[in-house]
Protein backbone atom coordinates (compact mmCIF):
# COMPACT_ATOMS: atom_id res chain seq x y z
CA UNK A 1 0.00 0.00 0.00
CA UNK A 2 1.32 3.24 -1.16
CA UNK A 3 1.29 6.27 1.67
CA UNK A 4 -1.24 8.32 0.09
CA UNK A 5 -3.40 5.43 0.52
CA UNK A 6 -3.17 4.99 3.79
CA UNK A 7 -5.22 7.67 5.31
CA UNK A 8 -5.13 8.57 9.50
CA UNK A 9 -8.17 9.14 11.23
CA UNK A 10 -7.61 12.50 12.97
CA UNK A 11 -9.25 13.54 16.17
CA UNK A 12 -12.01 16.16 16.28
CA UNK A 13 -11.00 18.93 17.58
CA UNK A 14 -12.39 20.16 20.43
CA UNK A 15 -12.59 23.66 21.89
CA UNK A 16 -11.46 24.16 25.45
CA UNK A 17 -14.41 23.85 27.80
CA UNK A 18 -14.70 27.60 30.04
CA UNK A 19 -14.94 25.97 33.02
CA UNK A 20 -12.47 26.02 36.48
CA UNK A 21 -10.75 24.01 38.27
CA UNK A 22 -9.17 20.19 38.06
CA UNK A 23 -12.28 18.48 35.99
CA UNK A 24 -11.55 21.33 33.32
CA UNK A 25 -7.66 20.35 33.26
CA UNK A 26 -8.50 16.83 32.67
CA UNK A 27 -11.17 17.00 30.26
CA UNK A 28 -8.43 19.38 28.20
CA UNK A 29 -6.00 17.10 28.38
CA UNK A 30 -8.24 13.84 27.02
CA UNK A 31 -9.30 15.90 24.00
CA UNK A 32 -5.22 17.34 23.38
CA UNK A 33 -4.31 13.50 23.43
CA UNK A 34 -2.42 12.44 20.20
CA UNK A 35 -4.56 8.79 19.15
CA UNK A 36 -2.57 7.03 16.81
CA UNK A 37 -4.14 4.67 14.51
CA UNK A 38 -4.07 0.68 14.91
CA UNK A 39 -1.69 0.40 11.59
CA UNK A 40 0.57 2.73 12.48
CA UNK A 41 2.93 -0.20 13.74
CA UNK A 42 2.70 -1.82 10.91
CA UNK A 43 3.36 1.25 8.62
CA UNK A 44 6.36 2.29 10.29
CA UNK A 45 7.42 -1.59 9.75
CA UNK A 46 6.95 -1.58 6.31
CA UNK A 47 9.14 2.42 6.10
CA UNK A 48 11.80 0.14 8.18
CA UNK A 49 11.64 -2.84 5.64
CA UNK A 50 11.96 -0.22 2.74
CA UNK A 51 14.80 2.06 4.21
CA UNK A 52 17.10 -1.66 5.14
CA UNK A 53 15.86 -3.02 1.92
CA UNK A 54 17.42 0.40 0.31
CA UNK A 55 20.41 0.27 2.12
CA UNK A 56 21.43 -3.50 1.80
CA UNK A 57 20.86 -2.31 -1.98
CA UNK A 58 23.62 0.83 -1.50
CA UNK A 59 26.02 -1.30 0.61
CA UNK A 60 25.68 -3.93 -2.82
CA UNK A 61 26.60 -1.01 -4.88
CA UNK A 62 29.02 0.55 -3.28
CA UNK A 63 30.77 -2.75 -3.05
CA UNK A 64 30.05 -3.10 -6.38
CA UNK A 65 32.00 0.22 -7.04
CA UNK A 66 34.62 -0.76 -5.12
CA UNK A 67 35.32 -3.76 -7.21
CA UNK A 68 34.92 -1.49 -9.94
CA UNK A 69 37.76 0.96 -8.48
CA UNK A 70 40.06 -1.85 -7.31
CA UNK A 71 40.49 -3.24 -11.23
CA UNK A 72 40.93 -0.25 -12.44
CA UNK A 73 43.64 0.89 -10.17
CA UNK A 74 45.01 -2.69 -10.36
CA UNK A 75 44.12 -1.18 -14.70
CA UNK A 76 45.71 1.68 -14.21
CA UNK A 77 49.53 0.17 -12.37
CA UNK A 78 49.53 -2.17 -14.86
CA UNK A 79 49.28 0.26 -18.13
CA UNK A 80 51.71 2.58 -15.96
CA UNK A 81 54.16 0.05 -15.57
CA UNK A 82 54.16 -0.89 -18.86
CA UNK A 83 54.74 2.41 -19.83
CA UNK A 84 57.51 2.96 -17.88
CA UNK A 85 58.95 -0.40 -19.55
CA UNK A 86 58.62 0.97 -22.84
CA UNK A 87 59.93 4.27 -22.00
CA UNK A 88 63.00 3.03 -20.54
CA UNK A 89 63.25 0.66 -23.48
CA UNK A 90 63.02 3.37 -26.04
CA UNK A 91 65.85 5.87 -23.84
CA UNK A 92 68.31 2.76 -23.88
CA UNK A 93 67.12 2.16 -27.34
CA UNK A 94 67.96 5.88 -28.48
CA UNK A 95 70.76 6.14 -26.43
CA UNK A 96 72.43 2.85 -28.06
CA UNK A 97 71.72 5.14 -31.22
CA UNK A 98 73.96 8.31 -30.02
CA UNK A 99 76.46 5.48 -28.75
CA UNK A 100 76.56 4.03 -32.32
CA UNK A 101 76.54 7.45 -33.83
CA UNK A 102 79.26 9.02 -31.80
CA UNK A 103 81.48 6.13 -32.27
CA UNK A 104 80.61 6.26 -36.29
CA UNK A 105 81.46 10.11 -36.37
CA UNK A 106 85.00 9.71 -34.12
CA UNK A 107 86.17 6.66 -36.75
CA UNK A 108 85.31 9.22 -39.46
CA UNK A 109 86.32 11.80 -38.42
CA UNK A 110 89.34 9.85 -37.82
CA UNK A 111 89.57 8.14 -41.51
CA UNK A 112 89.18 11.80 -42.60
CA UNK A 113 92.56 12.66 -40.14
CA UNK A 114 94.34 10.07 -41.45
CA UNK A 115 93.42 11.00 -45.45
CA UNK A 116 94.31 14.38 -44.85
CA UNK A 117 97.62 13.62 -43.42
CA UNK A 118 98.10 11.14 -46.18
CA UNK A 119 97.45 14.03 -48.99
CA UNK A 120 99.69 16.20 -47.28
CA UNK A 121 102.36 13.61 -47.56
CA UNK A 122 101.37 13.06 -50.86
CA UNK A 123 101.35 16.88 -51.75
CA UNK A 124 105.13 17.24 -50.17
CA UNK A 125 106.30 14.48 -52.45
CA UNK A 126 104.87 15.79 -55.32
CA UNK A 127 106.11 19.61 -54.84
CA UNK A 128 109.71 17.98 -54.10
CA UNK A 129 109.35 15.96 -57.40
CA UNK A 130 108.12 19.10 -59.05
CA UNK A 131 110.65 21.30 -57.85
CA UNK A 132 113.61 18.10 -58.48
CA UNK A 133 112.60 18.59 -62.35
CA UNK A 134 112.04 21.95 -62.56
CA UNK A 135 115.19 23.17 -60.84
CA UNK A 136 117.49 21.88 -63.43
CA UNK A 137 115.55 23.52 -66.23
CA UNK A 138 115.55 27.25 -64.42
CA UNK A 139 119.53 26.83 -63.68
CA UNK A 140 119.32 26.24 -67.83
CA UNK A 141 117.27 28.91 -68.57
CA UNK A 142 119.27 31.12 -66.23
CA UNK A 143 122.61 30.16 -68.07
CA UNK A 144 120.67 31.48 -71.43
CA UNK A 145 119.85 34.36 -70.07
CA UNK A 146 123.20 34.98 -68.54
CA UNK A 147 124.70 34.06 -72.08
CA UNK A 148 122.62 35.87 -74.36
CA UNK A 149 122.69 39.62 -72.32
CA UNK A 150 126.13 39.11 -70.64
CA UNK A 151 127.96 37.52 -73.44
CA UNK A 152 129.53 34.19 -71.76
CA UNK A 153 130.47 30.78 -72.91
C-alpha cells in the first residue's frame, strides 16, 4: 500500500471547555491527546523494511563500485608500468643510437685525419718531385739568359 493510501483518522478537535478548576484540566488534556491509529505499527514496519531493503541495496553497490575501483587501479599500475617499460626501453634504445653514432662520427672523423695527413704527404712528395725537375731547367734557362745579355760561354 502506497502512503497516500493509507489515510489517518484525525481527532475532532475540540474547543477548550470555560470551566475552572481540576475536571476542566483533565477534560483538556483527554481531548489534546495524540490517538494514533491501529496500523501505524505496521506502517512504520513496512518504512523500516523499505529504508534496510534500500540500504542493503547501496552497501551492494558501493561494493560493487569498489570492485569497480580496485580493477581499475590494479588497470591503471599495470598500463603505468608498462609504460615505464617501454619508456625506458626506447631511452636505452635511443641512447644505443647516439652510442653508435658518436662512435661512427669519431672513426670518421678519424679516416678523414688520417686521409688528410696522407694528402699532405702526398702533396710534399709531389712539390719535391716538381721542384727536383724543374730546378734543373731554371739553372738552364738562367745560363741562357746569362749568355745571351752578358755575353759568356
Amino acid at each position: 500500500m502506497s502512503e497516500q493510501q493509507i489515510k489517518e483518522p484525525r481527532a475532532a478537535y475540540a474547543p477548550a471547555v470555560v470551566e475552572t478548576g481540576e475536571r476542566t484540566t483533565e477534560r483538556l488534556q483527554e481531548t489534546v491527546q495524540i490517538q494514533f491509529p491501529p496500523y501505524f505499527e505496521r506502517f512504520l514496519e513496512e518504512r523500516d523494511r523499505r529504508l534496510s531493503s534500500d540500504l542493503a541495496h547501496l552497501r551492494v553497490e558501493i561494493q560493487h563500485i569498489r570492485e569497480e575501483i580496485g580493477l581499475l587501479r590494479a588497470d591503471t599500475e599495470r598500463r603505468l608500468v608498462e609504460a615505464k617499460g617501454e619508456r625506458e626501453s626506447l631511452h636505452a634504445g635511443v641512447e644505443h643510437r647516439f652510442t653508435k653514432a658518436g662512435e661512427e662520427m669519431e672513426r670518421r672523423f678519424a679516416e678523414a685525419r688520417e686521409e688528410r695527413k696522407a694528402l699532405r704527404q702526398e702533396m710534399v712528395a709531389h712539390l719535391r718531385w716538381t721542384l727536383g725537375l724543374l730546378f734543373p731547367i731554371i739553372l738552364g734557362v738562367l745560363a741562357i739568359v746569362f749568355k745571351v745579355f752578358f755575353g759568356m760561354p
